[in-house]
Protein backbone atom coordinates (compact mmCIF):
# COMPACT_ATOMS: atom_id res chain seq x y z
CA UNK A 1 -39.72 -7.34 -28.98
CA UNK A 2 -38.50 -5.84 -32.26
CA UNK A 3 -39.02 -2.80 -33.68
CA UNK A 4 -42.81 -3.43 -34.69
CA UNK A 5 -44.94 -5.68 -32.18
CA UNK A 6 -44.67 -9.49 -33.76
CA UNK A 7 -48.06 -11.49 -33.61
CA UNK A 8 -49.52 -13.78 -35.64
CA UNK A 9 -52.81 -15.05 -37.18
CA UNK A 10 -53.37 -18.04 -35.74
CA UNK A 11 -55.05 -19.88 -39.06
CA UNK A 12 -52.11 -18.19 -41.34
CA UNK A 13 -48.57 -16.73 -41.90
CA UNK A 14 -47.34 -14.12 -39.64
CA UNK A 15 -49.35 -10.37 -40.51
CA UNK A 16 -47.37 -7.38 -40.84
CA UNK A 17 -46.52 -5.82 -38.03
CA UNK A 18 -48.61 -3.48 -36.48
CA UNK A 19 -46.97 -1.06 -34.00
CA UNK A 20 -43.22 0.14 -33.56
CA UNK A 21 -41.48 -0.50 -30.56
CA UNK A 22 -41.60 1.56 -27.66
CA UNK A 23 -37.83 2.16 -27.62
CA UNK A 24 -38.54 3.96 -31.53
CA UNK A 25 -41.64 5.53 -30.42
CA UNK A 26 -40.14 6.93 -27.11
CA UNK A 27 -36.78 8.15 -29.21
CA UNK A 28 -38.75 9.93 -32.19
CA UNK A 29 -41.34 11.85 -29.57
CA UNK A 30 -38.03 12.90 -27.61
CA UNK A 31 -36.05 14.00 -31.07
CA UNK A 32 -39.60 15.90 -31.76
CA UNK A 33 -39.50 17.69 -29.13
CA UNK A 34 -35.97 18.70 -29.04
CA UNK A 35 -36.48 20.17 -32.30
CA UNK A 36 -39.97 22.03 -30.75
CA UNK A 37 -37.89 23.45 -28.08
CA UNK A 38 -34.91 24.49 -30.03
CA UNK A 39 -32.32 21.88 -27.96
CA UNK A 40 -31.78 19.63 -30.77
CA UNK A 41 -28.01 18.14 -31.78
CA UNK A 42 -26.54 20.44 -29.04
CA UNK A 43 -23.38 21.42 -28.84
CA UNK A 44 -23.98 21.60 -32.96
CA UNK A 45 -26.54 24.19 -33.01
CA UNK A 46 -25.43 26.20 -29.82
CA UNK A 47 -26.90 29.63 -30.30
CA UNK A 48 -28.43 29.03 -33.55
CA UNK A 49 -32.56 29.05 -33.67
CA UNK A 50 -33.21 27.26 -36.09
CA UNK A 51 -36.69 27.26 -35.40
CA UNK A 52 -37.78 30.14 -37.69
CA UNK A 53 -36.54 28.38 -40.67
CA UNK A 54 -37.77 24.89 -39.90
CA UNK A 55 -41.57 25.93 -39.10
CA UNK A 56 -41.14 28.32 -42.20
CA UNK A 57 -41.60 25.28 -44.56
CA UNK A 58 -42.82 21.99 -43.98
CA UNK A 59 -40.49 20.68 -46.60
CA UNK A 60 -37.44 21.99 -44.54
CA UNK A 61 -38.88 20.31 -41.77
CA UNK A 62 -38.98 16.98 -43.03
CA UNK A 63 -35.61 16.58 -43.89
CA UNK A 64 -34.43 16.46 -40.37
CA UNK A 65 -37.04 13.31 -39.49
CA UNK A 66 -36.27 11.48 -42.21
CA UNK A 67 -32.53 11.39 -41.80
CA UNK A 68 -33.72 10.48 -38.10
CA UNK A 69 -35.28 7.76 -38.89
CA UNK A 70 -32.99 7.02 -42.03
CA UNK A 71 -29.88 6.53 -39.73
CA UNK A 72 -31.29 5.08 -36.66
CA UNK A 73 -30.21 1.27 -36.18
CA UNK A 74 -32.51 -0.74 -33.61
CA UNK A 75 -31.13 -4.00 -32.13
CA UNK A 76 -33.26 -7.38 -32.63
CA UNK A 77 -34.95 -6.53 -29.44
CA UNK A 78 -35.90 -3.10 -30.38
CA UNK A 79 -33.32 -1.04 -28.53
CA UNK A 80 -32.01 2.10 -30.31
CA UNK A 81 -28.15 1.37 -30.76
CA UNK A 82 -27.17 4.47 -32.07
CA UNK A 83 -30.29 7.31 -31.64
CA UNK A 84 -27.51 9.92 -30.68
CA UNK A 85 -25.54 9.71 -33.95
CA UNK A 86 -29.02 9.62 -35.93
CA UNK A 87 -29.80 13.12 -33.80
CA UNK A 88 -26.49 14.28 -34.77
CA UNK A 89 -26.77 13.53 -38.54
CA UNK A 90 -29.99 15.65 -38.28
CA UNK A 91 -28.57 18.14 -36.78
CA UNK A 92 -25.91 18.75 -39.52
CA UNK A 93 -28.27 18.83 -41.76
CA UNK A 94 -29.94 22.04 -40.06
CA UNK A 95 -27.10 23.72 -39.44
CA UNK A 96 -26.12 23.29 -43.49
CA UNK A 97 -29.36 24.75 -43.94
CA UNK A 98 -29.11 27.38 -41.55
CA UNK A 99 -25.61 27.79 -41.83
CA UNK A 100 -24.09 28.21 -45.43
CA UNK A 101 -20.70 28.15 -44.40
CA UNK A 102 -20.98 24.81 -42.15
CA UNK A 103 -19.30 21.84 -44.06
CA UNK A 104 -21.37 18.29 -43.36
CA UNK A 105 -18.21 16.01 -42.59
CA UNK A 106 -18.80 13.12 -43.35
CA UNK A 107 -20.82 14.44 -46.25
CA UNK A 108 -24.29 12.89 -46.61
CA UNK A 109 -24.55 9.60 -48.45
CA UNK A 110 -27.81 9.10 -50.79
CA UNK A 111 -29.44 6.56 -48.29
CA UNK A 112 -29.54 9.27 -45.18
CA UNK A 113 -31.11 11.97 -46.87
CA UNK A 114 -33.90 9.62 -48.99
CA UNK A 115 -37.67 11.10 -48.31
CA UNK A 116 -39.85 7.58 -48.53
């Protein structure tokens, strides 16, 4: 299964898919509620609670999910391949926010940080 359920109309062309797979669905309610409980991209944010400043602005918030979902890779099946690193990238980005002096190394490219 890929990352949306496949099915098709059986008088037509293939419909768009309908559902994401449960290996996406499983690793964004798991990344949600890291970020919830304040445990999200550790070590990265050891000791900083970033919480105040993320539920402060839904804006702020946002950021963080889309460069989730921006830099996670899924596998023809559906498997995440690299969910860790996409947890990580959003992690950097909250501790630039929270942090001023924190440095984002690699620095962000366009295509991780674009709101859709």
């Amino acid at each position: 299964m890929g990352i949306f359920s496949n099915w098709k109309d059986a008088a037509g062309p293939p419909r768009y898919p309908k559902k994401l797979s449960s290996g996406f669905s499983g690793a964004l309610r798991t990344f949600s509620f890291w970020i919830a409980n304040g445990t999200v991209g550790l070590p990265l944010l050891e000791g900083i609670d970033y919480r105040p400043e993320l539920f402060a602005s839904p804006s702020v918030m946002e950021q963080p999910y889309a460069i989730f979902a921006n830099v996670v890779e899924l596998s023809d099946d559906g498997t995440l391949t690299n969910e860790k690193h996409a947890e990580h990238r959003a992690a950097q980005y909250i501790r630039s926010y929270c942090d001023s002096t924190y440095v984002v190394d690699p620095p962000f490219e366009n295509w991780e940080v674009e709101l859709f």
